[in-house]
C-alpha atoms as a PDB file:
ATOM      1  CA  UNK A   1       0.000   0.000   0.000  1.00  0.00           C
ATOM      2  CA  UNK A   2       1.240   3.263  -0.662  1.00  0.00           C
ATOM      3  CA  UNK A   3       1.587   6.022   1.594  1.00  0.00           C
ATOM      4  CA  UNK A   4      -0.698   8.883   1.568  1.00  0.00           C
ATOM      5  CA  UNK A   5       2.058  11.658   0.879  1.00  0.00           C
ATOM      6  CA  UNK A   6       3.301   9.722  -2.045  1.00  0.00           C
ATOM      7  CA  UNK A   7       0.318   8.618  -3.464  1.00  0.00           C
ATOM      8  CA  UNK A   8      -0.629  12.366  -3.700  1.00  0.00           C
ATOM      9  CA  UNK A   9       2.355  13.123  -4.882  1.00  0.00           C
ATOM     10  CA  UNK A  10       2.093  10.316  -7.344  1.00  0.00           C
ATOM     11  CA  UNK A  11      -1.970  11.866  -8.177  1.00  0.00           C
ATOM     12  CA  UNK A  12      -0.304  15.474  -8.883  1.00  0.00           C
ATOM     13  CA  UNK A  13       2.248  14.202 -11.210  1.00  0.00           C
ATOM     14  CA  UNK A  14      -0.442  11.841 -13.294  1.00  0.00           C
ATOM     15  CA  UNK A  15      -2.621  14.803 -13.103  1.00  0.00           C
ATOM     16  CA  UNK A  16       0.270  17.189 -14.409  1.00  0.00           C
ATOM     17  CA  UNK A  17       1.506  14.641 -17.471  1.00  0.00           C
ATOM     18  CA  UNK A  18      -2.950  14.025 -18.596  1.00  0.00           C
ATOM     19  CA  UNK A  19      -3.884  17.983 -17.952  1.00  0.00           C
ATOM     20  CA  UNK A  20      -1.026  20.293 -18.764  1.00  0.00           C
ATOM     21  CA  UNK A  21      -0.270  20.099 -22.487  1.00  0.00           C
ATOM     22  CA  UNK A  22       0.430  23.171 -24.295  1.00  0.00           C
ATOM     23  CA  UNK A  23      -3.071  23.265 -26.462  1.00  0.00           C
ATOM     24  CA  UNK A  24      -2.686  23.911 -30.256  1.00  0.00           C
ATOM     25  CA  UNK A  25      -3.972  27.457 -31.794  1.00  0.00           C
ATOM     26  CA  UNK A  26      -7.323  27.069 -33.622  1.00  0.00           C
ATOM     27  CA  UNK A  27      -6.808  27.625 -37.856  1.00  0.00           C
ATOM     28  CA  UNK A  28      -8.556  27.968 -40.584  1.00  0.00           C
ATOM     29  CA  UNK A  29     -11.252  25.043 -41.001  1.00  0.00           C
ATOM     30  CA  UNK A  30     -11.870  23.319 -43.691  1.00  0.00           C
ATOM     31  CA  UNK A  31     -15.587  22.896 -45.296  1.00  0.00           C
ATOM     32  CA  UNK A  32     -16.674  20.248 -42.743  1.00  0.00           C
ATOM     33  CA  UNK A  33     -20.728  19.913 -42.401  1.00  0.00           C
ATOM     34  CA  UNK A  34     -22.233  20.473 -38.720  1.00  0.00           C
ATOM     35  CA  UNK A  35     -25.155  20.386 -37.221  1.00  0.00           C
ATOM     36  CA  UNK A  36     -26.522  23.273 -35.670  1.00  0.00           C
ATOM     37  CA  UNK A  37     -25.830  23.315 -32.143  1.00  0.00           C
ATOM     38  CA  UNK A  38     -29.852  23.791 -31.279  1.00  0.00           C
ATOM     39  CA  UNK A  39     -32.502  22.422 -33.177  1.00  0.00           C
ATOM     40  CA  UNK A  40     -35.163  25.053 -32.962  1.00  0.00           C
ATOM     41  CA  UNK A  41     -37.966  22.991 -34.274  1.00  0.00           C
ATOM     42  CA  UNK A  42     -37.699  20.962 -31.384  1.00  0.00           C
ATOM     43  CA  UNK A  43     -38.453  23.896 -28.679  1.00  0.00           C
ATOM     44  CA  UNK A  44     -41.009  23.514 -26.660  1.00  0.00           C
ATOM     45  CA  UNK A  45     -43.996  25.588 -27.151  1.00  0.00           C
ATOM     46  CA  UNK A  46     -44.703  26.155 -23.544  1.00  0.00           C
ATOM     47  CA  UNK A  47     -40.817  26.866 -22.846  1.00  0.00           C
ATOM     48  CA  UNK A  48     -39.780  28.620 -25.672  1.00  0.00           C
ATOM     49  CA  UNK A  49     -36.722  29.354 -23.651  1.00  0.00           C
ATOM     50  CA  UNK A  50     -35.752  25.389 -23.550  1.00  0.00           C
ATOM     51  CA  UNK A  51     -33.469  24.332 -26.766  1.00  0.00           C
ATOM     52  CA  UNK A  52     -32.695  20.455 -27.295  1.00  0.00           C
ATOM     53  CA  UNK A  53     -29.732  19.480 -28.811  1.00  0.00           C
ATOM     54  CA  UNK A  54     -29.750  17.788 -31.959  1.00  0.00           C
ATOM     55  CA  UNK A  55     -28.854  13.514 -31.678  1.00  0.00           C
ATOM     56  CA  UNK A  56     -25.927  12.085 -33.152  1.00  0.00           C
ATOM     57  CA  UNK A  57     -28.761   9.768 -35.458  1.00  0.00           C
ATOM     58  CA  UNK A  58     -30.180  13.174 -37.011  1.00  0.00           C
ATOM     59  CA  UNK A  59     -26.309  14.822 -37.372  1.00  0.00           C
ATOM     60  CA  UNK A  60     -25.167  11.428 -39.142  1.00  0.00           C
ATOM     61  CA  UNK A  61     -28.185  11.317 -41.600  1.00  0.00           C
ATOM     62  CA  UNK A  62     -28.611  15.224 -42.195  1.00  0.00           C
ATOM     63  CA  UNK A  63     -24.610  16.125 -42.400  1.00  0.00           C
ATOM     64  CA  UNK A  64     -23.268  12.563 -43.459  1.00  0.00           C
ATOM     65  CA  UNK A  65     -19.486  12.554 -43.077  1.00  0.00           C
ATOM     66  CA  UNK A  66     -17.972  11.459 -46.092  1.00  0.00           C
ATOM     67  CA  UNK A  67     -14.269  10.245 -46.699  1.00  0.00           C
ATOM     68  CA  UNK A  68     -13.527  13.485 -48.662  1.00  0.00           C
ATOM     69  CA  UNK A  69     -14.229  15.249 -45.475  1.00  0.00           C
ATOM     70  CA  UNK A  70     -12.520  12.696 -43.691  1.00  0.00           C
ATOM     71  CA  UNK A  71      -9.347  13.254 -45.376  1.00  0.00           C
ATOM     72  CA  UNK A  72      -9.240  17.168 -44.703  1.00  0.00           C
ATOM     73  CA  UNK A  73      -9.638  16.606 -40.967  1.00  0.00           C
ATOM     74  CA  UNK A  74      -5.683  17.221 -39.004  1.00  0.00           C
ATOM     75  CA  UNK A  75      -5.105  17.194 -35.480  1.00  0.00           C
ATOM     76  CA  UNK A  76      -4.778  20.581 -35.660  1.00  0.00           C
ATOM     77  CA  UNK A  77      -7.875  21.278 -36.525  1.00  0.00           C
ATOM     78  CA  UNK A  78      -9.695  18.820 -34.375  1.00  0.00           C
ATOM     79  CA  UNK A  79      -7.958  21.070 -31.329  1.00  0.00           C
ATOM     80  CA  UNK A  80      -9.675  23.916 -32.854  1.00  0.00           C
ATOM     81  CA  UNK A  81     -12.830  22.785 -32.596  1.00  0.00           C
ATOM     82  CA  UNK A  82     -15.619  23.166 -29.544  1.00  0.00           C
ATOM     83  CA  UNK A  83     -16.355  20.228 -28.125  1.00  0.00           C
ATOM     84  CA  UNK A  84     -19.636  19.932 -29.131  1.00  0.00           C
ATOM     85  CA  UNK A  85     -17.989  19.813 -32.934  1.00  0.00           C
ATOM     86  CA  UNK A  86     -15.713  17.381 -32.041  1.00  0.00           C
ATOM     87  CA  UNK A  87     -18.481  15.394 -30.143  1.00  0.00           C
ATOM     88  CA  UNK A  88     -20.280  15.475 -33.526  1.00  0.00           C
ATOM     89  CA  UNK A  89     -17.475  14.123 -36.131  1.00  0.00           C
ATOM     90  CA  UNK A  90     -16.655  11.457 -32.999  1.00  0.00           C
ATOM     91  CA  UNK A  91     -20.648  10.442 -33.832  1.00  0.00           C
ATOM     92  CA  UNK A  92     -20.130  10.349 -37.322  1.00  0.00           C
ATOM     93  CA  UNK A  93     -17.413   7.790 -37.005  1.00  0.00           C
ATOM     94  CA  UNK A  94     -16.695   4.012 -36.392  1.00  0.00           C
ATOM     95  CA  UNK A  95     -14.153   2.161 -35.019  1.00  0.00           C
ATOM     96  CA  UNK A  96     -12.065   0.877 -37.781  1.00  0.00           C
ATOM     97  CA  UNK A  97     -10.004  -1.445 -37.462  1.00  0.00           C
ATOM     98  CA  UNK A  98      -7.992  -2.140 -34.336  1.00  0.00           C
ATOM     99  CA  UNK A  99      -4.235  -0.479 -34.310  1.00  0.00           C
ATOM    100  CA  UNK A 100      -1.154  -2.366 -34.280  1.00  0.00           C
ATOM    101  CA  UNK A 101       2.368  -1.038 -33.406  1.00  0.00           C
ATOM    102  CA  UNK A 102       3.669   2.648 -32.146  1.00  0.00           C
ATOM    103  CA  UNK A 103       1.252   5.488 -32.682  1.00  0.00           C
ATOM    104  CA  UNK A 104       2.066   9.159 -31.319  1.00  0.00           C
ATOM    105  CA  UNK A 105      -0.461  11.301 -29.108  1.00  0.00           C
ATOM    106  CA  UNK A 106      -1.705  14.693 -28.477  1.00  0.00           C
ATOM    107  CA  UNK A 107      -3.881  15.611 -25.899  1.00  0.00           C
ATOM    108  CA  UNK A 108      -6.110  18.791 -26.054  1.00  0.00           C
ATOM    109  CA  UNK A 109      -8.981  20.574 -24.328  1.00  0.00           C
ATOM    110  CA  UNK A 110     -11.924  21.764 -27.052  1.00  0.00           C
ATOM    111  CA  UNK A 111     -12.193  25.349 -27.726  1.00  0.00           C
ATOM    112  CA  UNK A 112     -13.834  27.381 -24.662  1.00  0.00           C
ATOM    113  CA  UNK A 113     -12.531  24.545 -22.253  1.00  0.00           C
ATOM    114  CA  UNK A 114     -10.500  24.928 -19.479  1.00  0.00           C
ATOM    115  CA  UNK A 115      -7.464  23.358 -17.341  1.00  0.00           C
ATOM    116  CA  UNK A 116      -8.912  24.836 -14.355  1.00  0.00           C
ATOM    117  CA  UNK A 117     -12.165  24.026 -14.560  1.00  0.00           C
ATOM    118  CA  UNK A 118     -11.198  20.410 -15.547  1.00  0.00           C
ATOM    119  CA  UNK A 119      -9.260  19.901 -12.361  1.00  0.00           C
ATOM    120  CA  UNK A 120     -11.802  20.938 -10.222  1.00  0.00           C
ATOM    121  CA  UNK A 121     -14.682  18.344 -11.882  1.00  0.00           C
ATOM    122  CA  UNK A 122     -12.276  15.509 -12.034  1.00  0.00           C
ATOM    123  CA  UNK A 123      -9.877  15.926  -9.492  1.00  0.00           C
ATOM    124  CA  UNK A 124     -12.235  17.189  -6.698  1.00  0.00           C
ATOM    125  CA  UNK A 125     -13.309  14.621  -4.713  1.00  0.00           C
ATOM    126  CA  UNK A 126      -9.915  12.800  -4.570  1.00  0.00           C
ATOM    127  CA  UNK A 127      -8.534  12.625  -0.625  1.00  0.00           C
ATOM    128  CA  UNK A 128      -5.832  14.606  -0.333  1.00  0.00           C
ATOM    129  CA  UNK A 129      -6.509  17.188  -2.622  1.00  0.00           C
ATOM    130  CA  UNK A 130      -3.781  18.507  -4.787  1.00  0.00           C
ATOM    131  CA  UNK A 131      -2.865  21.892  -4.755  1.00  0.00           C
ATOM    132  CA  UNK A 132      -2.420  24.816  -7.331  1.00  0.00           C
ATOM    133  CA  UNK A 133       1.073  25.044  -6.364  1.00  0.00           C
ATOM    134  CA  UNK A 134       1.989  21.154  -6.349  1.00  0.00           C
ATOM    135  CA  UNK A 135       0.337  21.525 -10.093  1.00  0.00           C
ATOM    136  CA  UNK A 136       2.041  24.319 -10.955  1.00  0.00           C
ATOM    137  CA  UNK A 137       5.282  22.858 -10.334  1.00  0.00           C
ATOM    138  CA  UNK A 138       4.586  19.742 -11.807  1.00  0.00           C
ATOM    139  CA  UNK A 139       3.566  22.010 -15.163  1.00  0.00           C
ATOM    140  CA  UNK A 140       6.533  21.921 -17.062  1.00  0.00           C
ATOM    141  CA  UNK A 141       7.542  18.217 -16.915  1.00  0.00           C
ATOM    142  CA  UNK A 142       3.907  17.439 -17.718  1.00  0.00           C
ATOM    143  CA  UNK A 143       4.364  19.224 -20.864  1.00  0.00           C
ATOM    144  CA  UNK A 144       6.913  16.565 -22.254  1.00  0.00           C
ATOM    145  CA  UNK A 145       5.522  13.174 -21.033  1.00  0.00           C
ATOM    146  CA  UNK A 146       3.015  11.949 -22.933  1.00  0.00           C
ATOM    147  CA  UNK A 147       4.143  11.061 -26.018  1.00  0.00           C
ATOM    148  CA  UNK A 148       1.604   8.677 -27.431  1.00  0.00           C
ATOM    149  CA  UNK A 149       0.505   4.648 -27.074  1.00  0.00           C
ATOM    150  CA  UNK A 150       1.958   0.997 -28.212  1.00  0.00           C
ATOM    151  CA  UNK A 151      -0.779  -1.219 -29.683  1.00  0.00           C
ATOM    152  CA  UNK A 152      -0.282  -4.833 -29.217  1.00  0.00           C
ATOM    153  CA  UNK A 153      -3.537  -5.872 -31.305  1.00  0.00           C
ATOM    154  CA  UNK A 154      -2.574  -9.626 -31.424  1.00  0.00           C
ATOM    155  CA  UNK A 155      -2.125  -9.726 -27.217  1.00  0.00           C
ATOM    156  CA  UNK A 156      -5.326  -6.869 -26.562  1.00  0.00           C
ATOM    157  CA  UNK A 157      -2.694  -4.916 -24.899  1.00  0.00           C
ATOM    158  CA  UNK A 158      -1.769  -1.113 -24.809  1.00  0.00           C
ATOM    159  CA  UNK A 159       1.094   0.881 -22.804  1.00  0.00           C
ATOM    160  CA  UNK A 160       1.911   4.356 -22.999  1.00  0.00           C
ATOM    161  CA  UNK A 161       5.173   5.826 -23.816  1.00  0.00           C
ATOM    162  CA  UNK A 162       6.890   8.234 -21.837  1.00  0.00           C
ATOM    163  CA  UNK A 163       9.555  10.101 -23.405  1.00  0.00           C
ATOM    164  CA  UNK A 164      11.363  11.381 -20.740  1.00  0.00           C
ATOM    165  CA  UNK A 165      11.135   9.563 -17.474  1.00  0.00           C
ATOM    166  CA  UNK A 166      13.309  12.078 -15.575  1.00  0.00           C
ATOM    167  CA  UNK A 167      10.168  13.724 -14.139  1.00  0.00           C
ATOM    168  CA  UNK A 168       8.586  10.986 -12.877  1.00  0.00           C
ATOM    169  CA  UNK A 169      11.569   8.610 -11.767  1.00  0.00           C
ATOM    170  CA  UNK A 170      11.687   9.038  -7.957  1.00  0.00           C
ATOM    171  CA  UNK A 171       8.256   7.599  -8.480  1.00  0.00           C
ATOM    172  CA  UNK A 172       8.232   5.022 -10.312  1.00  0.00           C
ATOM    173  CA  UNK A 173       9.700   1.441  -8.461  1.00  0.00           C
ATOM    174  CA  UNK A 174      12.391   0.324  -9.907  1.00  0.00           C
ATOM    175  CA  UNK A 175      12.647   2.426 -12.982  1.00  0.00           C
ATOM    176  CA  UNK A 176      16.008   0.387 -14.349  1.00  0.00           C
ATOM    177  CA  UNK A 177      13.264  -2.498 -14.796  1.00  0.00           C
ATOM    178  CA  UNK A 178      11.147  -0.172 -16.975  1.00  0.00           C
ATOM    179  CA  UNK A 179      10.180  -1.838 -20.263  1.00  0.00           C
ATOM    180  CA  UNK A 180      11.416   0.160 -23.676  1.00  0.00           C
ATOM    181  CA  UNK A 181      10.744   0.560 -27.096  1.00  0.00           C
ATOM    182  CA  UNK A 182      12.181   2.333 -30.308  1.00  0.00           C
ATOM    183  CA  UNK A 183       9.279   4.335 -31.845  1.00  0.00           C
ATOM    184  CA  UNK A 184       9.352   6.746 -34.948  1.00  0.00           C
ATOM    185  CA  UNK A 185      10.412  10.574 -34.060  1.00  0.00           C
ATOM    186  CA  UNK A 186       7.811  13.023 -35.191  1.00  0.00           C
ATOM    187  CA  UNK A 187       8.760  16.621 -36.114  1.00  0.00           C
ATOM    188  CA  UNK A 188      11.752  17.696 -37.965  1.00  0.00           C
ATOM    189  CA  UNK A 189      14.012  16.243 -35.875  1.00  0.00           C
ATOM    190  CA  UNK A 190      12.612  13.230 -36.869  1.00  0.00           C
ATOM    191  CA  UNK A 191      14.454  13.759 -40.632  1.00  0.00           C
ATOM    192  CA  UNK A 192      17.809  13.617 -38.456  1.00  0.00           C
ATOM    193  CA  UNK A 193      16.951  11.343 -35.944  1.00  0.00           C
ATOM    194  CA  UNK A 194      15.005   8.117 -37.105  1.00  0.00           C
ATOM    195  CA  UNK A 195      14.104   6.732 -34.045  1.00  0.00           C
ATOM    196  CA  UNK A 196      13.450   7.168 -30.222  1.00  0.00           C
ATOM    197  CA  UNK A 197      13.671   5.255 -27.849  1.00  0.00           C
ATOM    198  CA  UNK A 198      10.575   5.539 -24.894  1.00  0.00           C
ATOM    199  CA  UNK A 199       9.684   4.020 -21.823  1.00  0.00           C
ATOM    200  CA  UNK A 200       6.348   2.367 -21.006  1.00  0.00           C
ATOM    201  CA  UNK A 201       4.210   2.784 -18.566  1.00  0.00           C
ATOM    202  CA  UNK A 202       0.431   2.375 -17.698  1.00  0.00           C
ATOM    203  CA  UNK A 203      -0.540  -0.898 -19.336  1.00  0.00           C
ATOM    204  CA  UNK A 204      -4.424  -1.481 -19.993  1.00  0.00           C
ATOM    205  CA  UNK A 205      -6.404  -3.838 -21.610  1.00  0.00           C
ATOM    206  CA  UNK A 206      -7.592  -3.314 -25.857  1.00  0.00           C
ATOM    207  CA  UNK A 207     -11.089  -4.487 -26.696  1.00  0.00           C
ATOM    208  CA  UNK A 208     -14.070  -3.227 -28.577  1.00  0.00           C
ATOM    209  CA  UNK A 209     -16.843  -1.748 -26.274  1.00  0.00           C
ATOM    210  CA  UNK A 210     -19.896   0.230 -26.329  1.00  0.00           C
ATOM    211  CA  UNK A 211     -18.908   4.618 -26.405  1.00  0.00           C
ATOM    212  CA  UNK A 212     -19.821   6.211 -23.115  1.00  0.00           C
ATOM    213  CA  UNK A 213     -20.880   9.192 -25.559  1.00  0.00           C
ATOM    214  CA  UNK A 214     -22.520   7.575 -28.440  1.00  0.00           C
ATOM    215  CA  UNK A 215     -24.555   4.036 -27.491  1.00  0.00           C
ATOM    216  CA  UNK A 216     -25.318   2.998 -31.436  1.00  0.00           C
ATOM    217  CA  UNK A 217     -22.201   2.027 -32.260  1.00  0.00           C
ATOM    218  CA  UNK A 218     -18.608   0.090 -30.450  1.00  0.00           C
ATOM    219  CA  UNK A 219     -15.935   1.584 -30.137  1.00  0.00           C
ATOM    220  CA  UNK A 220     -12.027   0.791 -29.516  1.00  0.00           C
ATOM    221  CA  UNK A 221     -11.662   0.527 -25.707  1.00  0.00           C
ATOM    222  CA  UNK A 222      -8.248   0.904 -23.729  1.00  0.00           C
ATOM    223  CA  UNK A 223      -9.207   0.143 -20.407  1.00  0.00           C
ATOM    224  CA  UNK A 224      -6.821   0.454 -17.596  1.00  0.00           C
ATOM    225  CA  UNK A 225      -8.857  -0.600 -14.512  1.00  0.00           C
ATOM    226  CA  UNK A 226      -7.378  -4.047 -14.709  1.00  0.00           C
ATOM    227  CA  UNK A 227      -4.011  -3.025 -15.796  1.00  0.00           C
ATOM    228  CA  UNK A 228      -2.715  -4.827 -12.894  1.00  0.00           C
ATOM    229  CA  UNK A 229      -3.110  -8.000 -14.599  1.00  0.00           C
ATOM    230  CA  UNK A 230      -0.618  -7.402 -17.397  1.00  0.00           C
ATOM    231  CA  UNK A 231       3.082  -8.376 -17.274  1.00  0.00           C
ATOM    232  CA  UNK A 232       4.815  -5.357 -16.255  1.00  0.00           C
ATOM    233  CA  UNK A 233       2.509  -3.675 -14.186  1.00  0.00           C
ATOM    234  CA  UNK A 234       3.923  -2.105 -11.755  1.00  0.00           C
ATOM    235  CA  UNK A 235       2.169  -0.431  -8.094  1.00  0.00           C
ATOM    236  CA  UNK A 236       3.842   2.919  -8.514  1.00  0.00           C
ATOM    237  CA  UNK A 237       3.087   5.048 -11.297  1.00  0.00           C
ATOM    238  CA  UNK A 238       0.851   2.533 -12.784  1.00  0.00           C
ATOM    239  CA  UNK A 239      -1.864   2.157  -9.976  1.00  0.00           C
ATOM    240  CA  UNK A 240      -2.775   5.939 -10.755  1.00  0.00           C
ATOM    241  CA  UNK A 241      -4.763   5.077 -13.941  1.00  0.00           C
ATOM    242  CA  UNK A 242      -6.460   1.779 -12.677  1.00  0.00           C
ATOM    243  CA  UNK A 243      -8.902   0.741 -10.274  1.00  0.00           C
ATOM    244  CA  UNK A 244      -7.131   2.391  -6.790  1.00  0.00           C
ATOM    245  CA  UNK A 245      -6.761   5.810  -8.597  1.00  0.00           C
ATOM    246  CA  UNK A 246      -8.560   7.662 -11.348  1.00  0.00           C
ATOM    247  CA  UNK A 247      -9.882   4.742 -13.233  1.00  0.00           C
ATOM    248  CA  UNK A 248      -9.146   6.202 -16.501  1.00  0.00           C
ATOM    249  CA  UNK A 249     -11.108   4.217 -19.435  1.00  0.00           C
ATOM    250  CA  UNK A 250     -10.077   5.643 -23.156  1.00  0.00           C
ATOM    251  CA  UNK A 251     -12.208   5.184 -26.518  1.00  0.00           C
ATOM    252  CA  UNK A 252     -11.346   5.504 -29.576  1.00  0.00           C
ATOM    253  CA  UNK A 253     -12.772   5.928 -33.610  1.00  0.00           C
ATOM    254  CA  UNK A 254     -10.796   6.174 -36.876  1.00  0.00           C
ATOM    255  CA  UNK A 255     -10.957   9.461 -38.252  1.00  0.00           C
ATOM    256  CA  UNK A 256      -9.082   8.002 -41.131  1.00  0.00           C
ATOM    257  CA  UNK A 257      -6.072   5.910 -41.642  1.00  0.00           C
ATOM    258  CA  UNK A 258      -3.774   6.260 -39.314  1.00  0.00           C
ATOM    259  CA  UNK A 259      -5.350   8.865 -37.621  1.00  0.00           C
ATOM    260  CA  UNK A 260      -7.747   8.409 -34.596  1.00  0.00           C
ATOM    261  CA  UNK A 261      -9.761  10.654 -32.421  1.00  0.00           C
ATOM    262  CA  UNK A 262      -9.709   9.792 -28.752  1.00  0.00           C
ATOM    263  CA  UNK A 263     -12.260  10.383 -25.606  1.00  0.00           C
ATOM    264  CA  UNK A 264     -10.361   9.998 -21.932  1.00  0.00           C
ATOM    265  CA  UNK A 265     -12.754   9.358 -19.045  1.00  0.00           C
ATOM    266  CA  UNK A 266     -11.953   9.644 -15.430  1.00  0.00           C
ATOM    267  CA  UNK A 267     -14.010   7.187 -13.046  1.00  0.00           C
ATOM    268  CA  UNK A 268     -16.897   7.804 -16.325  1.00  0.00           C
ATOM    269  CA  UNK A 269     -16.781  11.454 -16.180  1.00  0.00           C
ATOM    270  CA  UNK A 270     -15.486  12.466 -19.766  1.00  0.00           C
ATOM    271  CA  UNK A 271     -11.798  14.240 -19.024  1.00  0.00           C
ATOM    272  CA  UNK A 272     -10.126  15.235 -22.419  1.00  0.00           C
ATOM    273  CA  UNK A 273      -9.609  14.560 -25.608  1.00  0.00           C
ATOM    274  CA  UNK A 274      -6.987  12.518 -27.931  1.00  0.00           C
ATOM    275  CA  UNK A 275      -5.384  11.700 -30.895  1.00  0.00           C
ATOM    276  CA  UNK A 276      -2.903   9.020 -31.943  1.00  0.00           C
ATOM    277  CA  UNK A 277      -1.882   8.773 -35.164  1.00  0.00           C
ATOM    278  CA  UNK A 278       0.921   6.858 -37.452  1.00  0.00           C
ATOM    279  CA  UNK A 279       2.136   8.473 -40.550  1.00  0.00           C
ATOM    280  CA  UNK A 280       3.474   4.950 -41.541  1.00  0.00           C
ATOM    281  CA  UNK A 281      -0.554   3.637 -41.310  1.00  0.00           C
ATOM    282  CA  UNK A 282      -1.942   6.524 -42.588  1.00  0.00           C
ATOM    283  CA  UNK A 283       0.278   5.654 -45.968  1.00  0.00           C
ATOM    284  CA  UNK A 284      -0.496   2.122 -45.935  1.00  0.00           C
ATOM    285  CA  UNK A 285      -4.458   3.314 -46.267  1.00  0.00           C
ATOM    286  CA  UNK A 286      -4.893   6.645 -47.587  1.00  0.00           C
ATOM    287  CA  UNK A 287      -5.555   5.112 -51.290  1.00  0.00           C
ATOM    288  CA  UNK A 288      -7.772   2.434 -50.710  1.00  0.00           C
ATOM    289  CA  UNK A 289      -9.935   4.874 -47.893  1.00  0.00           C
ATOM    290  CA  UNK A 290     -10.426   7.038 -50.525  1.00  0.00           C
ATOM    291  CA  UNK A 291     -11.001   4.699 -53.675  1.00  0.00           C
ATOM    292  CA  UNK A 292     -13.999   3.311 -51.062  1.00  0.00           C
ATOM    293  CA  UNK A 293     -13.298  -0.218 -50.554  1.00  0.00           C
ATOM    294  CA  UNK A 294     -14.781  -1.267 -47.553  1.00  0.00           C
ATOM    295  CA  UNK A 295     -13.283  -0.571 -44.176  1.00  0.00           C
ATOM    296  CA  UNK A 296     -11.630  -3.373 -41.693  1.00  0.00           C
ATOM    297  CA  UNK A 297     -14.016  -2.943 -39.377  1.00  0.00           C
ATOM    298  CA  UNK A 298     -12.911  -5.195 -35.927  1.00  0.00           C
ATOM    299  CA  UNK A 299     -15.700  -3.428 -33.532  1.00  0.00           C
ATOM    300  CA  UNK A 300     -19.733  -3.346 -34.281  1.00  0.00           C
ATOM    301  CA  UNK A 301     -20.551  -1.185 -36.659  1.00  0.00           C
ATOM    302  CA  UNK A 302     -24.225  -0.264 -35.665  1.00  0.00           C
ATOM    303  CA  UNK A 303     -27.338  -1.933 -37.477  1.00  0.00           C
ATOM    304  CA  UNK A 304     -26.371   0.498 -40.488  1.00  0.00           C
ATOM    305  CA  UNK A 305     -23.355   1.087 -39.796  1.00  0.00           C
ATOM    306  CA  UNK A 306     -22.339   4.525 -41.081  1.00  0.00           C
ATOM    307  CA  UNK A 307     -24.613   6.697 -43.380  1.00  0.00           C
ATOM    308  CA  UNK A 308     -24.232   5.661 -47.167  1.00  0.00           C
ATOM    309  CA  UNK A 309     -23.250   9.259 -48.373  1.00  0.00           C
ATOM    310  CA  UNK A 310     -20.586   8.831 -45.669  1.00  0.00           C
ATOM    311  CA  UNK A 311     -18.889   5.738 -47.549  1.00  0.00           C
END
């Protein structure tokens, strides 16, 4: 069992690698469709006041998705977004199939969202609660954790990768044990440098599930609550994500290939959200998304699965 004073501290830093991420600059968006954000012919006469909010059914049939539009969407402009935009394209979506090897990540709060009010709702009702100036210090190394996720599709495994574990080393048990992996650099550097090599941490388990935000349809599911039954798993950091600490449950849907938009959920309240994507994926499938032969779909699909304008 962990002490109380390092199991906060442990909270803080977890907190501090998920929350504080430099979030990218909104640009110019392409000609996606969206729903309006109230459907006016649904007020109610007697509460004219009272707006309901259009279903992800009546966004997917009236503003079908298609692969075109598919193919203009960037993580860049997903973090421009509100999150009632992104919660629409995420409805429009499936799963796709499964992925398999290194994929990098991004984190990022919608438009109009923000850090504080996130740690507040999520972090709250945790014992021991962490303060603005344990956060604050913890900002910076937060800021270059995270670097993105491992698929093992053949095992139903996931771990993260951690790109520098200097931050978090006095709390992690026996970080010399660590597992590693070499994973493609992103960014310019990346034309120099070919490779990196990461540690990984914060194994969970990779299935298809039902979406906590849209019921019609599975999605991909990394779950970590019973992360403590993978080889590797280790009490301290990894406990933080699973069933003794924030019981952090991810979904995910392929945007297109390679490229997949990501929902985080602390103990089922929604917390942020993702992307992971693979440039090496997204070349393997570009031409045969857009010629449109038939996706590998490895979750359910839906009854109809996706609108046919949206094929």
């Amino acid at each position: 069992m962990m002490k109380p004073l390092r199991s906060a501290a442990l909270i803080a830093a977890f907190a501090a690698a998920v929350l504080f991420l430099p979030v990218a600059p909104a640009v110019a968006e392409p000609d996606i469709p969206f729903a309006p954000l109230q459907d006016t012919s649904l007020q109610d006469p007697d509460n004219p006041t009272k707006v309901f909010r259009v279903d992800f059914a009546r966004v997917e049939h009236d503003f079908p998705l298609s692969r075109a539009d598919r193919m203009k969407i960037t993580p860049d402009y997903l973090a421009g977004l509100s999150q009632e935009q992104v919660d629409q394209i995420y409805g429009r979506l499936t799963a796709g199939p499964i992925p398999d090897g290194p994929h990098s990540g991004r984190m990022f709060f919608a438009r109009g969202d923000s850090l504080e009010r996130r740690l507040d709702e999520i972090l709250g009702g945790v014992a021991g609660r962490i303060s603005a100036v344990k956060i604050r210090a913890l900002e910076v190394a937060g800021q270059n954790l995270w670097k993105g996720k491992m698929f093992y599709r053949d095992q139903g495994v996931l771990r993260n990768f951690i790109d520098d574990l200097k931050p978090l080393e006095r709390l992690i048990d026996d970080p010399d044990t660590l597992m590693t992996a070499t994973v493609p650099r992103d960014g310019l550097l990346g034309r120099l440098v070919k490779t990196n090599r990461v540690w990984l941490l914060f194994p969970a388990k990779l299935y298809c599930g039902q979406s906590l935000l849209d019921g019609r349809r599975e999605s991909i599911v990394i779950d970590y609550l019973f992360g403590d039954e993978i080889e590797g798993w280790r009490e301290s950091p990894d406990s933080l994500a699973g069933r003794g600490g924030l019981k952090i449950r991810d979904e995910i849907r392929m945007v297109k290939p390679g490229l997949y938009l990501g929902r985080a959920y602390a103990n089922r309240i929604f917390l942020l959200n993702f992307l992971v994507f693979s440039p090496e994926a997204a070349e393997r499938g570009d031409f045969t998304f857009t010629a449109g032969d038939p996706i590998a779909e490895d979750c359910w699909a839906g009854e109809k699965g996706v609108t046919t304008a949206a094929r």
